[in-house]
N, C-alpha and C. Protein backbone atom coordinates (compact mmCIF):
# COMPACT_ATOMS: atom_id res chain seq x y z
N UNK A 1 -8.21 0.39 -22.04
CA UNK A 1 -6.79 0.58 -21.85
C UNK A 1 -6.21 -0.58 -21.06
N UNK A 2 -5.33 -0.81 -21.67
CA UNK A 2 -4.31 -1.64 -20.68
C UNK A 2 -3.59 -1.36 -19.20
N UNK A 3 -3.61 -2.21 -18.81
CA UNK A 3 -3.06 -2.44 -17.16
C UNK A 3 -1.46 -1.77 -17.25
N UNK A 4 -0.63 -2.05 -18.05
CA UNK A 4 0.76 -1.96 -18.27
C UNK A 4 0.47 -0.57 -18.95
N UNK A 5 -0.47 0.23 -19.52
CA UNK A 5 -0.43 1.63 -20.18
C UNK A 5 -0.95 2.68 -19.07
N UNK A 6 -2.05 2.06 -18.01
CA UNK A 6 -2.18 2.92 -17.22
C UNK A 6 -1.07 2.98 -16.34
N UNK A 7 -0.52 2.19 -15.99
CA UNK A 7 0.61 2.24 -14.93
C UNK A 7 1.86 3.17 -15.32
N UNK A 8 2.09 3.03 -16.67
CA UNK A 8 3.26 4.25 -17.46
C UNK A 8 2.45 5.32 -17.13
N UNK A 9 0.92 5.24 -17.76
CA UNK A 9 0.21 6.96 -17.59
C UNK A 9 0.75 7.72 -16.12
N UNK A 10 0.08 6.76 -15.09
CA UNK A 10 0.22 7.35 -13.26
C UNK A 10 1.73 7.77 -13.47
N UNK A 11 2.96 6.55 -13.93
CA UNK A 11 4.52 7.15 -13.35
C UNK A 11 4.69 8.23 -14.74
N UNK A 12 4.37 8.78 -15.37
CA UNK A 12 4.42 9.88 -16.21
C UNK A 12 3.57 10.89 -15.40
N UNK A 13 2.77 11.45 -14.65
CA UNK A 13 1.87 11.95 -14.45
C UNK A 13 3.08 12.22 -12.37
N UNK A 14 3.38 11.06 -12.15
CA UNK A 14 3.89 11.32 -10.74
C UNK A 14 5.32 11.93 -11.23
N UNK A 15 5.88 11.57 -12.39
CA UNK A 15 7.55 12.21 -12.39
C UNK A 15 7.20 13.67 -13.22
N UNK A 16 5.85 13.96 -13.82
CA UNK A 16 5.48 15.28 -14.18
C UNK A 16 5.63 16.37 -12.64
N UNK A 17 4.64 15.60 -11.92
CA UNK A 17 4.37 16.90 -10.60
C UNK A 17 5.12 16.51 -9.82
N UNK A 18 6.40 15.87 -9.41
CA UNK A 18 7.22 15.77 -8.70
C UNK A 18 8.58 16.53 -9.30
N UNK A 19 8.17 16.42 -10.45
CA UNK A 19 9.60 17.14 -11.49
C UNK A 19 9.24 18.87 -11.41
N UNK A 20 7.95 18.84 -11.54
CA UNK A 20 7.59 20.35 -11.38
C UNK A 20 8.18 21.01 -10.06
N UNK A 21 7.55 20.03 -8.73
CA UNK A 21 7.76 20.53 -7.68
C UNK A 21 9.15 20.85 -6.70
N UNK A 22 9.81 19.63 -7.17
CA UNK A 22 11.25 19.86 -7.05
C UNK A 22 11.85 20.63 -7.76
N UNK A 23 11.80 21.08 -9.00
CA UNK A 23 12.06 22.10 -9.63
C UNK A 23 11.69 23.62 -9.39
N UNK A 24 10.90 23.87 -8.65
CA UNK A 24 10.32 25.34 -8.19
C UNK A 24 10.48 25.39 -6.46
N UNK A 25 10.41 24.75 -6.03
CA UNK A 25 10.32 24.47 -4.66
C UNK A 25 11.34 25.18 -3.63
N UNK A 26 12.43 24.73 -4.11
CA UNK A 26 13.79 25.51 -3.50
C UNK A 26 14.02 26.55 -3.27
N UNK A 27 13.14 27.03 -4.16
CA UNK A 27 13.89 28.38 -4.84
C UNK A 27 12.35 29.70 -4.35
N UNK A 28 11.27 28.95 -3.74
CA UNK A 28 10.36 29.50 -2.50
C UNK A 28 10.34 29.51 -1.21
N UNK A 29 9.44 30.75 -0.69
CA UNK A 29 9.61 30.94 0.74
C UNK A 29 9.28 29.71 1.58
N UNK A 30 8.52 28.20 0.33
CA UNK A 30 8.13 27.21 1.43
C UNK A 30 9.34 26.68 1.93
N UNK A 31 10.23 26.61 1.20
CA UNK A 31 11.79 26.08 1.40
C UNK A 31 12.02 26.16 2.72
N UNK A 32 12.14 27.84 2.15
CA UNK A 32 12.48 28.23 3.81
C UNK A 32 11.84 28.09 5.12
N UNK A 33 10.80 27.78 4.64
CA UNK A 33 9.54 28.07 6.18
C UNK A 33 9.64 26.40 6.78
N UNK A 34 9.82 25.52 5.58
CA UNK A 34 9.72 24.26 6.24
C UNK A 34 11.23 23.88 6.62
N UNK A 35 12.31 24.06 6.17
CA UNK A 35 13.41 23.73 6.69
C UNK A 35 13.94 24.27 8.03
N UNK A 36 13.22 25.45 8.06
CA UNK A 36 13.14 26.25 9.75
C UNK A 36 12.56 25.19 10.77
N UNK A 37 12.11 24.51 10.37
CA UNK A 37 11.18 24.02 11.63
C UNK A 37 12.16 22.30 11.50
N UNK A 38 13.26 22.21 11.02
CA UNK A 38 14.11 21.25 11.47
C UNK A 38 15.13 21.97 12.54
N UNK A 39 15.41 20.71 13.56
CA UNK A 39 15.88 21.43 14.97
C UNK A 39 16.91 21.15 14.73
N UNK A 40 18.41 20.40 13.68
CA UNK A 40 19.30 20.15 13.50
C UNK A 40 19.85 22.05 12.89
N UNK A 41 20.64 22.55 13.78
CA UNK A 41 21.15 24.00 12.68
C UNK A 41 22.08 23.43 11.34
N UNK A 42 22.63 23.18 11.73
CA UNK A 42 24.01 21.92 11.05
C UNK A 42 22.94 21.63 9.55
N UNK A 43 21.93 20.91 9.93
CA UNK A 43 21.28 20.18 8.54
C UNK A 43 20.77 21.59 7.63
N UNK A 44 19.69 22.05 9.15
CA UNK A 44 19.01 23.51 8.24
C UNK A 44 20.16 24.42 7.12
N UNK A 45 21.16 24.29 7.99
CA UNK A 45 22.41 25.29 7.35
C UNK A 45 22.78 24.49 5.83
N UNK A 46 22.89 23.89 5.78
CA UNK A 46 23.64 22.84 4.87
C UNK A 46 22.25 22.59 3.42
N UNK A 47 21.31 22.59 4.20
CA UNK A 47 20.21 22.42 3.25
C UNK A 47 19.95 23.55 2.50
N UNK A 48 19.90 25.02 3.31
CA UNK A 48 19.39 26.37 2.80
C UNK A 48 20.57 26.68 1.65
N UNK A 49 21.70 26.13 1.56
CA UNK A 49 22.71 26.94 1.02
C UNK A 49 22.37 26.88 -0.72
N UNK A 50 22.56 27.38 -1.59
CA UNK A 50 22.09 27.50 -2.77
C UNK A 50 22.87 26.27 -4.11
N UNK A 51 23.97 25.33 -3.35
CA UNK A 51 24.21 24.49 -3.79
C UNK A 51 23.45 23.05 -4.10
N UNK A 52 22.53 23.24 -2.56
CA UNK A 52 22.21 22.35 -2.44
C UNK A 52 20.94 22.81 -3.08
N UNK A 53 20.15 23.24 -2.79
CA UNK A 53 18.71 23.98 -3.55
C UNK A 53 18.98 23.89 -5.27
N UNK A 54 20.26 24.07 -5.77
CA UNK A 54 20.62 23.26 -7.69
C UNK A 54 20.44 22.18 -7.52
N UNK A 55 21.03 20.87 -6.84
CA UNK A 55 20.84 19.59 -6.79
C UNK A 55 19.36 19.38 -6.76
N UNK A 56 18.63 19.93 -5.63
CA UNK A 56 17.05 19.57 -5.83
C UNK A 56 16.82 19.53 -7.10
N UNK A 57 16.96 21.24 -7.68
CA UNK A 57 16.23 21.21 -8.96
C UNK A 57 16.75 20.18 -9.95
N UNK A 58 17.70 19.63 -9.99
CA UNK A 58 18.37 19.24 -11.46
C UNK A 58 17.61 17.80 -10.78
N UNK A 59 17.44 17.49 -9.63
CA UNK A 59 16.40 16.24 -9.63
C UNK A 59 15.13 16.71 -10.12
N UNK A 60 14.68 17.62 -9.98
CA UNK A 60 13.22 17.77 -10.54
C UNK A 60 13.39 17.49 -12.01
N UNK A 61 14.49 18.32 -12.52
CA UNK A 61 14.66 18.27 -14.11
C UNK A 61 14.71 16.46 -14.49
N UNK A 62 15.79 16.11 -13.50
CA UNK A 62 15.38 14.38 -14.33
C UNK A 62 14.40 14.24 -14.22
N UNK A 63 13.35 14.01 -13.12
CA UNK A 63 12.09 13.30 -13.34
C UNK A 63 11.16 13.98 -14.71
N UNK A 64 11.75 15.43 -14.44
CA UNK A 64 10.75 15.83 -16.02
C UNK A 64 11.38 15.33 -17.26
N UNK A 65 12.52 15.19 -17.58
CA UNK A 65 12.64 14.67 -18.66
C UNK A 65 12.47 12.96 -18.57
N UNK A 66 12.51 11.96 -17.22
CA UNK A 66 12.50 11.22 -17.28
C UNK A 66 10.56 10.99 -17.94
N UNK A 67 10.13 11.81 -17.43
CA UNK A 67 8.17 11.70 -17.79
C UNK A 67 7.71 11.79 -18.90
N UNK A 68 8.59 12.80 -20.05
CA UNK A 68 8.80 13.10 -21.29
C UNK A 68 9.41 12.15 -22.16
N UNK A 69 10.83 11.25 -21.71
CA UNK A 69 10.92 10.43 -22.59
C UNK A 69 9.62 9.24 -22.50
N UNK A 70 9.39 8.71 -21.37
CA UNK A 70 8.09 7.80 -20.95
C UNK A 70 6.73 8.17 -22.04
N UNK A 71 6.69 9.67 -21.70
CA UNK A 71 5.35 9.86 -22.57
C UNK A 71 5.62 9.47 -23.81
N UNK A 72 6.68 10.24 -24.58
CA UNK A 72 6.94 9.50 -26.03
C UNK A 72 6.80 8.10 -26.48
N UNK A 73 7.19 7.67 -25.54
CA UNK A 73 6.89 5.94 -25.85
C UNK A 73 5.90 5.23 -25.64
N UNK A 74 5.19 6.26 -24.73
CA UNK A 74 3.83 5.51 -24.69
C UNK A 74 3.21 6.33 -25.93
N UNK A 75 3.01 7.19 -26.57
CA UNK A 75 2.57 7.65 -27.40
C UNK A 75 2.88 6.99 -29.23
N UNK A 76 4.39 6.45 -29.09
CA UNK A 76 4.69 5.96 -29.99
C UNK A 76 4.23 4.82 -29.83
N UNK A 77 3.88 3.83 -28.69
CA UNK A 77 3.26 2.75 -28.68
C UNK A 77 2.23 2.23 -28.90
N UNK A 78 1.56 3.75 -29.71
CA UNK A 78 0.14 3.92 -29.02
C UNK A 78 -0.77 3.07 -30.73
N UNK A 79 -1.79 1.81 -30.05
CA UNK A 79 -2.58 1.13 -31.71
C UNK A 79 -2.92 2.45 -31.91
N UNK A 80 -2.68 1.55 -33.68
CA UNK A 80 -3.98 2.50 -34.74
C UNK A 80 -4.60 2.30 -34.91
């Protein structure tokens, strides 16, 4: 394999489980348990609110579709 195909593989593979994780993340008790333990109330407040917890996800969603269009092209790139 190529140098330039593994490197698409890893950023397909990092915007997969980063797309996953930002996408589910918010919307668990880790959310909550780790944003508790910021000493700003102001930020904690602002972070917990459910506006902001959509923005996370719809970043998770780009990186997943950003990993999906990537895979296609490496797949369409792929010798016969």
């Amino acid at each position: 394999m190529r140098p330039d195909r593994i490197t698409l593989l890893l950023f397909i593979l990092y915007c997969v489980e980063i797309g996953l994780f930002l996408s589910f993340a918010p919307w668990t008790g880790l959310w909550d348990h780790t944003l508790g333990l910021i000493p700003y109330p102001a930020i904690r407040h602002a972070a917990l609110q459910p506006v902001v917890r959509a923005v996370v996800t719809g970043f998770g969603f780009v990186h997943l579709i950003w990993g999906l269009h990537d895979l296609t092209l490496l797949i369409s790139r792929r010798p016969e």
